[in-house]
C-alpha atoms as a PDB file:
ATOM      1  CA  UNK A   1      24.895 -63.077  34.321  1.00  0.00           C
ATOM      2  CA  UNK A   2      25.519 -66.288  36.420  1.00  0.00           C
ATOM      3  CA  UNK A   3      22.568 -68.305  37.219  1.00  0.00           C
ATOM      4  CA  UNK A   4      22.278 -71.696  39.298  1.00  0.00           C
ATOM      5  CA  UNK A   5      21.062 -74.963  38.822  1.00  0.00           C
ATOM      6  CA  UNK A   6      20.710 -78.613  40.617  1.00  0.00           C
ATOM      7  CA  UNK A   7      23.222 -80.855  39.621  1.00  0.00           C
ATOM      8  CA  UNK A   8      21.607 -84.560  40.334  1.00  0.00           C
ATOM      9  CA  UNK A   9      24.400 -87.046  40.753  1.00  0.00           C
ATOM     10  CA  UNK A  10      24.610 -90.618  42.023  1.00  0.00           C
ATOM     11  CA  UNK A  11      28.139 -93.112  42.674  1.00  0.00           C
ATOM     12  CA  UNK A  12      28.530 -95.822  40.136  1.00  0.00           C
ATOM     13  CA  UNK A  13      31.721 -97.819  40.342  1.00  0.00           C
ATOM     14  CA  UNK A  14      34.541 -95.991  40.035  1.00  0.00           C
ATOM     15  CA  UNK A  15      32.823 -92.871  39.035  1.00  0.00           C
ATOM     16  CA  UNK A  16      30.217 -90.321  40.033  1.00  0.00           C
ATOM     17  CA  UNK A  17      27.824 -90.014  37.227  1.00  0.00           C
ATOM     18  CA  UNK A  18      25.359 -86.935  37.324  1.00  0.00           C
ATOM     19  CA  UNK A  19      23.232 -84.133  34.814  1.00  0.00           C
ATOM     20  CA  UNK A  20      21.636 -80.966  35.066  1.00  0.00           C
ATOM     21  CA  UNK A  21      18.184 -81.135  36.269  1.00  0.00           C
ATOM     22  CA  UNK A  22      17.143 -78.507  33.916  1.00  0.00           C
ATOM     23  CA  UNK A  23      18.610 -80.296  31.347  1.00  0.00           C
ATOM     24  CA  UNK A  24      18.466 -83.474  31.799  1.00  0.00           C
ATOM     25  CA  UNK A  25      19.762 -84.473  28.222  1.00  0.00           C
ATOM     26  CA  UNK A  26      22.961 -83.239  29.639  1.00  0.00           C
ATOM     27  CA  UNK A  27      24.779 -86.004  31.523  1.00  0.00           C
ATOM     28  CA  UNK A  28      28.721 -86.400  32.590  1.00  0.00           C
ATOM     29  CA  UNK A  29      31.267 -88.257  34.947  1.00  0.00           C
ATOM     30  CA  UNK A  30      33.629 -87.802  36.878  1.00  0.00           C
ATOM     31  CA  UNK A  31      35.990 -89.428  39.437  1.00  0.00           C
ATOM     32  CA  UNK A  32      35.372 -86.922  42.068  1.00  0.00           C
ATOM     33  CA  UNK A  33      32.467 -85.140  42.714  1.00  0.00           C
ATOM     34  CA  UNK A  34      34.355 -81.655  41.953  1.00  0.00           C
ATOM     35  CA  UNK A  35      35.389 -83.321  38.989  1.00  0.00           C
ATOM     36  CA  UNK A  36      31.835 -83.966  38.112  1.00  0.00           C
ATOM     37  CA  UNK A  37      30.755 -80.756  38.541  1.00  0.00           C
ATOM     38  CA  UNK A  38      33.300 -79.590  36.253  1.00  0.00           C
ATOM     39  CA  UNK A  39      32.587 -81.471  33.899  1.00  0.00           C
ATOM     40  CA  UNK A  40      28.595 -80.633  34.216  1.00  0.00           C
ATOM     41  CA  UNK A  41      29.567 -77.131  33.563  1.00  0.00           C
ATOM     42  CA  UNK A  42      32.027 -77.677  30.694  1.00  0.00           C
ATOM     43  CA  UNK A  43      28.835 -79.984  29.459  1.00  0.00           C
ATOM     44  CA  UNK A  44      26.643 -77.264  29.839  1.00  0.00           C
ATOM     45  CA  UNK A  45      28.296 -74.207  28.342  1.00  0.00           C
ATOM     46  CA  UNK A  46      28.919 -76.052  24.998  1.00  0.00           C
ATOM     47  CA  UNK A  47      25.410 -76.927  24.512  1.00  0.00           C
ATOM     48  CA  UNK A  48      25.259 -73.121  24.811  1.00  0.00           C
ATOM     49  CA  UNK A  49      27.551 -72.201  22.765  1.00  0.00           C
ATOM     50  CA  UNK A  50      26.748 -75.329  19.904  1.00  0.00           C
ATOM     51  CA  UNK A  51      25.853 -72.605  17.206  1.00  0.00           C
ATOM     52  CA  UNK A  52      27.298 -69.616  18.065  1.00  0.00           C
ATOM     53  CA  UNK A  53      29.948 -67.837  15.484  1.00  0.00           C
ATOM     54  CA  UNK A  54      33.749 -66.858  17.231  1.00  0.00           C
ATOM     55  CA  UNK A  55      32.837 -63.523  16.474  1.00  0.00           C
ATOM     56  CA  UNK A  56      29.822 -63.127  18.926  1.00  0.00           C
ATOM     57  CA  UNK A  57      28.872 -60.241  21.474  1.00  0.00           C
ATOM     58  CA  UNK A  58      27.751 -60.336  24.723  1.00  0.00           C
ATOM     59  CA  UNK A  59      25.206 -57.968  26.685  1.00  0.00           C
ATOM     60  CA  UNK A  60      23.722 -58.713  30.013  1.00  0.00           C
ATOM     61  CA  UNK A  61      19.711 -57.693  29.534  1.00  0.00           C
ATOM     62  CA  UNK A  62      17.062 -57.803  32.382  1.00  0.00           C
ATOM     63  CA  UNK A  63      15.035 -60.567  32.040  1.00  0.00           C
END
């Protein structure tokens, strides 16, 4: 299941800074903006992921 979300991001210095707006707690860099975004994802699936065993299943459910 692949969902979307706004990615607010902003140019300081050498690097473009930026977080989720849903999740604002989450924030990155990058020195391109693809880079960013990357990294916003990366960011993002961890926090996921934080307390999940290696063992864990998956199932895609209507919501």
């Amino acid at each position: 299941m692949k969902g979307k979300m706004s990615m607010i991001y902003w140019k300081s210095g050498k690097f473009w800074l930026g977080k989720l707006k849903e999740h604002p707690e989450l924030m990155t860099q990058g020195k391109t903006l693809k880079e960013l975004e990357e990294n916003l994802k990366d960011a993002y699936q961890m926090m996921v992921m934080e307390d999940v065993p290696d063992n864990y299943q998956e199932k895609a459910i209507a919501i």
